[in-house]
N, C-alpha and C. Protein backbone atom coordinates (compact mmCIF):
# COMPACT_ATOMS: atom_id res chain seq x y z
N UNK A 1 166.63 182.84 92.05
CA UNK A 1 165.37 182.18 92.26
C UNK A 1 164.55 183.01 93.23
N UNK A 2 162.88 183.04 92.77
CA UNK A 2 162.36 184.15 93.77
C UNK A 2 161.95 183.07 95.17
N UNK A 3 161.98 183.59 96.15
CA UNK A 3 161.18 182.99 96.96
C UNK A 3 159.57 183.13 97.28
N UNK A 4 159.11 182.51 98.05
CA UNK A 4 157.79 182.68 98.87
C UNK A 4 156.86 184.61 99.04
N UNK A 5 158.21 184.73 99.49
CA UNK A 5 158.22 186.43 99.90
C UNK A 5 158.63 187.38 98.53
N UNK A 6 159.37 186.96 98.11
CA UNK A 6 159.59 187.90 97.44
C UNK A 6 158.32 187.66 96.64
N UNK A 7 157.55 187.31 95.94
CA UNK A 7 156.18 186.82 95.38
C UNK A 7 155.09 187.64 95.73
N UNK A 8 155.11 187.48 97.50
CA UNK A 8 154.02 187.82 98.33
C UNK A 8 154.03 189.20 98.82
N UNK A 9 155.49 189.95 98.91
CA UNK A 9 155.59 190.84 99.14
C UNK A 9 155.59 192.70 98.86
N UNK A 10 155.54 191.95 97.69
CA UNK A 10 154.44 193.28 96.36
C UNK A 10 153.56 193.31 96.71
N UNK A 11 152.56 194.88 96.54
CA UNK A 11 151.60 195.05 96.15
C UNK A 11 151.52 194.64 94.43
N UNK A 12 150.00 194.09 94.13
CA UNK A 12 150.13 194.32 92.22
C UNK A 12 150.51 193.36 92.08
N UNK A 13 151.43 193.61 90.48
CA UNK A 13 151.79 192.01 90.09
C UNK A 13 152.85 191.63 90.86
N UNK A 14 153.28 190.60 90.30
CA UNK A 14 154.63 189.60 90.89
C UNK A 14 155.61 190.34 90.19
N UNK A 15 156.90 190.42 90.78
CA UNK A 15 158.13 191.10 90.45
C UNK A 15 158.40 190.41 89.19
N UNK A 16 158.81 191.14 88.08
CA UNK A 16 159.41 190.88 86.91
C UNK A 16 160.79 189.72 86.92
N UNK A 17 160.63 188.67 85.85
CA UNK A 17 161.62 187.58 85.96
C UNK A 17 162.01 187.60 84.69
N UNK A 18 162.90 186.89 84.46
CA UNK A 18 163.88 186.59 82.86
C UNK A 18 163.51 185.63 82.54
N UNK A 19 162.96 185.64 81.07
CA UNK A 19 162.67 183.87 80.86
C UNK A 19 161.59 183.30 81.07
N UNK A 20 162.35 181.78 80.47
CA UNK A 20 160.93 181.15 81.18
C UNK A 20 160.03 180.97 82.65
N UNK A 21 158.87 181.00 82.50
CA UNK A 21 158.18 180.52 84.10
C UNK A 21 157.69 179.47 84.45
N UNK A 22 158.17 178.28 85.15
CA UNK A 22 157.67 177.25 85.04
C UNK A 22 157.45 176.63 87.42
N UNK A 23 156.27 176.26 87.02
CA UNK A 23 155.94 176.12 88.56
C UNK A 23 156.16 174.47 88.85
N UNK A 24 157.30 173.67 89.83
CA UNK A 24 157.19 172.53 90.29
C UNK A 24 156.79 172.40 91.94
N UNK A 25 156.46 171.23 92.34
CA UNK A 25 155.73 170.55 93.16
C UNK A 25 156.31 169.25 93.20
N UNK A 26 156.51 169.04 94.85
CA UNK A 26 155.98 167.47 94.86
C UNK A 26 155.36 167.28 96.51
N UNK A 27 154.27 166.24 96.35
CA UNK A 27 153.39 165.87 97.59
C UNK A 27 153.19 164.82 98.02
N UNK A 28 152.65 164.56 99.19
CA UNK A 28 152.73 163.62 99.69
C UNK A 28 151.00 162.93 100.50
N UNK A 29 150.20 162.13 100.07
CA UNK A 29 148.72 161.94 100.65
C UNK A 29 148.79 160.76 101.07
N UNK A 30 147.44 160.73 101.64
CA UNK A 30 147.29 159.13 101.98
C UNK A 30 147.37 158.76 100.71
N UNK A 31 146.66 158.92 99.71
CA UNK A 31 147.12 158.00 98.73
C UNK A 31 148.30 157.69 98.33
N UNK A 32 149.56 158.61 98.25
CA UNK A 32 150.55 158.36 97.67
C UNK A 32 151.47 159.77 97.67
N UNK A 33 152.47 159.44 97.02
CA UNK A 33 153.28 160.72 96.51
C UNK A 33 153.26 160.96 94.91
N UNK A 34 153.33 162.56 94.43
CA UNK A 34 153.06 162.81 93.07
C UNK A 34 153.50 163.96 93.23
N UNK A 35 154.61 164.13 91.74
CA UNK A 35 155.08 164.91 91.42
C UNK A 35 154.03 166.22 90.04
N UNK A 36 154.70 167.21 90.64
CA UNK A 36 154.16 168.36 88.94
C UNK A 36 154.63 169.24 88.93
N UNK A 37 154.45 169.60 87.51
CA UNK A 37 155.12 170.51 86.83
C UNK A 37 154.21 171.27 85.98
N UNK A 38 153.95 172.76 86.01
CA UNK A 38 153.30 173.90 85.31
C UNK A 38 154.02 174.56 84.13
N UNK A 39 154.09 174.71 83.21
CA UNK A 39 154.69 175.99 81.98
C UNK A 39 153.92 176.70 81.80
N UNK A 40 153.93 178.25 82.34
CA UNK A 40 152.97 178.96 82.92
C UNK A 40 152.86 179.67 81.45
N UNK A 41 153.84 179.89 80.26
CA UNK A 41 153.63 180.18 79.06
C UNK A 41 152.33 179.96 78.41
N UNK A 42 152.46 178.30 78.49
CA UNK A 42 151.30 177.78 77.07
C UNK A 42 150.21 177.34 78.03
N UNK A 43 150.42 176.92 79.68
CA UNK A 43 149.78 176.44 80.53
C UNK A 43 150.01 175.09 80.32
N UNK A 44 150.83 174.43 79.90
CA UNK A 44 151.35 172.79 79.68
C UNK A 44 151.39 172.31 81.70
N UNK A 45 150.49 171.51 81.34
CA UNK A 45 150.85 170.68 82.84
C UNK A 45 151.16 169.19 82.99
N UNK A 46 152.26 168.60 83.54
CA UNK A 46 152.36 167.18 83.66
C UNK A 46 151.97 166.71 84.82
N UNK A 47 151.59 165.90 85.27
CA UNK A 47 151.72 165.10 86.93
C UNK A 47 152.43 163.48 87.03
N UNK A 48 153.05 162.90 87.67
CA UNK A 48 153.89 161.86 87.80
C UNK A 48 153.06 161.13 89.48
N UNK A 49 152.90 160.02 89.45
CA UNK A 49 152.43 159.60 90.66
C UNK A 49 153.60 158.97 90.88
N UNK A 50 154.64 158.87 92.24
CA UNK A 50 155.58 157.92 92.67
C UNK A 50 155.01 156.88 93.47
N UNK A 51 153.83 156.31 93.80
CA UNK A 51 154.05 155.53 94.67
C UNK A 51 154.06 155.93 96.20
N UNK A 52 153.40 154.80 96.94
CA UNK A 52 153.40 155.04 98.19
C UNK A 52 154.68 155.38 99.14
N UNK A 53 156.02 154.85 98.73
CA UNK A 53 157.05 154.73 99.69
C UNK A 53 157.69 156.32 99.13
N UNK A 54 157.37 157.10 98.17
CA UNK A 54 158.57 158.15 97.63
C UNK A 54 158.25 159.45 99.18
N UNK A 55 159.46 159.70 99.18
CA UNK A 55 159.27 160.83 99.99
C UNK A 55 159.07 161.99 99.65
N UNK A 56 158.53 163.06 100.55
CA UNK A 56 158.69 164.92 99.78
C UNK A 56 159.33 165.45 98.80
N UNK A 57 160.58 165.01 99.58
CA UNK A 57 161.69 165.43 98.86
C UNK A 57 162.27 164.89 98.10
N UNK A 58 162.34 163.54 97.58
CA UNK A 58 161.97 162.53 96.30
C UNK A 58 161.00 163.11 95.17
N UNK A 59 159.66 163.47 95.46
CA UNK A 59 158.94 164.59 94.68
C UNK A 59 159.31 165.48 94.24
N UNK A 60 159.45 166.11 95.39
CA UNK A 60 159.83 167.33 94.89
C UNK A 60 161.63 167.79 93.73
N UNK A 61 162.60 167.06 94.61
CA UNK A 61 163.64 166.44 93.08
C UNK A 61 163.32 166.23 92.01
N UNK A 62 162.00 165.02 91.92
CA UNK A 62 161.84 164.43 90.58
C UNK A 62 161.08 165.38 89.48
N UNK A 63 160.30 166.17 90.36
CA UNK A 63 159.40 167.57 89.92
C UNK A 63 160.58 168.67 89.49
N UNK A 64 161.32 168.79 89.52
CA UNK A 64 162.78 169.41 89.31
C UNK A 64 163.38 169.20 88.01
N UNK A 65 163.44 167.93 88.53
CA UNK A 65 164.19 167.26 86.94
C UNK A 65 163.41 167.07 85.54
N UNK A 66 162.14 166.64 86.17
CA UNK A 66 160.87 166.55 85.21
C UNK A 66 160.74 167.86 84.42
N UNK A 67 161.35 168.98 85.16
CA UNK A 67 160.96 170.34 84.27
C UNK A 67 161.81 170.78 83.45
N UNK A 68 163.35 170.48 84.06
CA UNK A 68 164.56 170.23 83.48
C UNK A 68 164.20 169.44 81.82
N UNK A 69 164.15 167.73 82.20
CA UNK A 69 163.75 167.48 81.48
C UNK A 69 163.04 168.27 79.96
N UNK A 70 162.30 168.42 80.55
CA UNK A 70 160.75 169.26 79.75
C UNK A 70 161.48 170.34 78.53
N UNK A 71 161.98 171.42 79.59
CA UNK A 71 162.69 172.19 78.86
C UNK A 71 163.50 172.00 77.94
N UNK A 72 164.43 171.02 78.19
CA UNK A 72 165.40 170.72 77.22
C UNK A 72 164.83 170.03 76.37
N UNK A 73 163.35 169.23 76.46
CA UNK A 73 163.18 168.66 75.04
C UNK A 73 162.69 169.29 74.02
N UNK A 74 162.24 170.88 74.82
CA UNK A 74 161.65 171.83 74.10
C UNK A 74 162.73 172.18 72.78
N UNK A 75 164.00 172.29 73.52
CA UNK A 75 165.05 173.07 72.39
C UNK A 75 165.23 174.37 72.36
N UNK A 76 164.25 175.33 73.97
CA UNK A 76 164.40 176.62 73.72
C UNK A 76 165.50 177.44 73.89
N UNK A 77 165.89 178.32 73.59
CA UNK A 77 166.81 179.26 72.80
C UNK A 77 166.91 180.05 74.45
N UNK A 78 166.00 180.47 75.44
CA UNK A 78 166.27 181.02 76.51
C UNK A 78 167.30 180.74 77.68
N UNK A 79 167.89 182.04 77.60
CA UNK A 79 168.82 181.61 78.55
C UNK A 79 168.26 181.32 80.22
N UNK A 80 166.95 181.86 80.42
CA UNK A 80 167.01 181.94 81.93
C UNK A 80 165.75 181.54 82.18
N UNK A 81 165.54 180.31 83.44
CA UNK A 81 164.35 179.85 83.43
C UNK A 81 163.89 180.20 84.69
N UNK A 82 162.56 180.67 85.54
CA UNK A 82 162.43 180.94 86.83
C UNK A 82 161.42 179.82 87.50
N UNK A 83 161.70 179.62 88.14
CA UNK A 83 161.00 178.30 89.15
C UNK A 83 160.32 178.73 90.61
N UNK A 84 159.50 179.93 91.05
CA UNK A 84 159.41 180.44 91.92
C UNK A 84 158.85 179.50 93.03
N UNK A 85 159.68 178.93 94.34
CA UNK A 85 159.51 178.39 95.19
C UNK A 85 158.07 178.66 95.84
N UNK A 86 157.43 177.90 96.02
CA UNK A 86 155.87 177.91 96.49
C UNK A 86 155.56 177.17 97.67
């Protein structure tokens, strides 16, 4: 999994990955907490609102699984998916 740095720390493009690219999230506002998920392929985006009581890291899990999810309902054939921490 790339991190923050490894991302930022090129000049140019972003370091070469295997697979799919898919970007998750989860946040936290006065309004509420809400999860998302990017498929940087087709540009497919979902968002999930949890509710006032979900925490960060409740989001950010469910933004996890949600992509999990996603993928597997796709049926794709790739072995390797990248999720670059943001």
């Amino acid at each position: 999994m790339l991190t923050r740095e490894d991302w930022t720390k090129a000049t140019g493009a972003p370091p070469a990955v295997k697979g799919l690219v898919w970007f998750t999230d989860g946040s936290k506002m006065r309004e509420g907490t809400g999860a998302g998920v990017y498929w940087q392929l087709i540009g497919r985006r979902l968002s999930f609102s949890l509710g006032r009581k979900a925490t960060v890291i409740q989001a950010e899990i469910y933004a996890i699984l949600a992509c999990a999810y996603e993928i597997k309902s796709q049926n794709r054939q790739e072995k390797y998916v990248s999720a670059p921490i943001v």
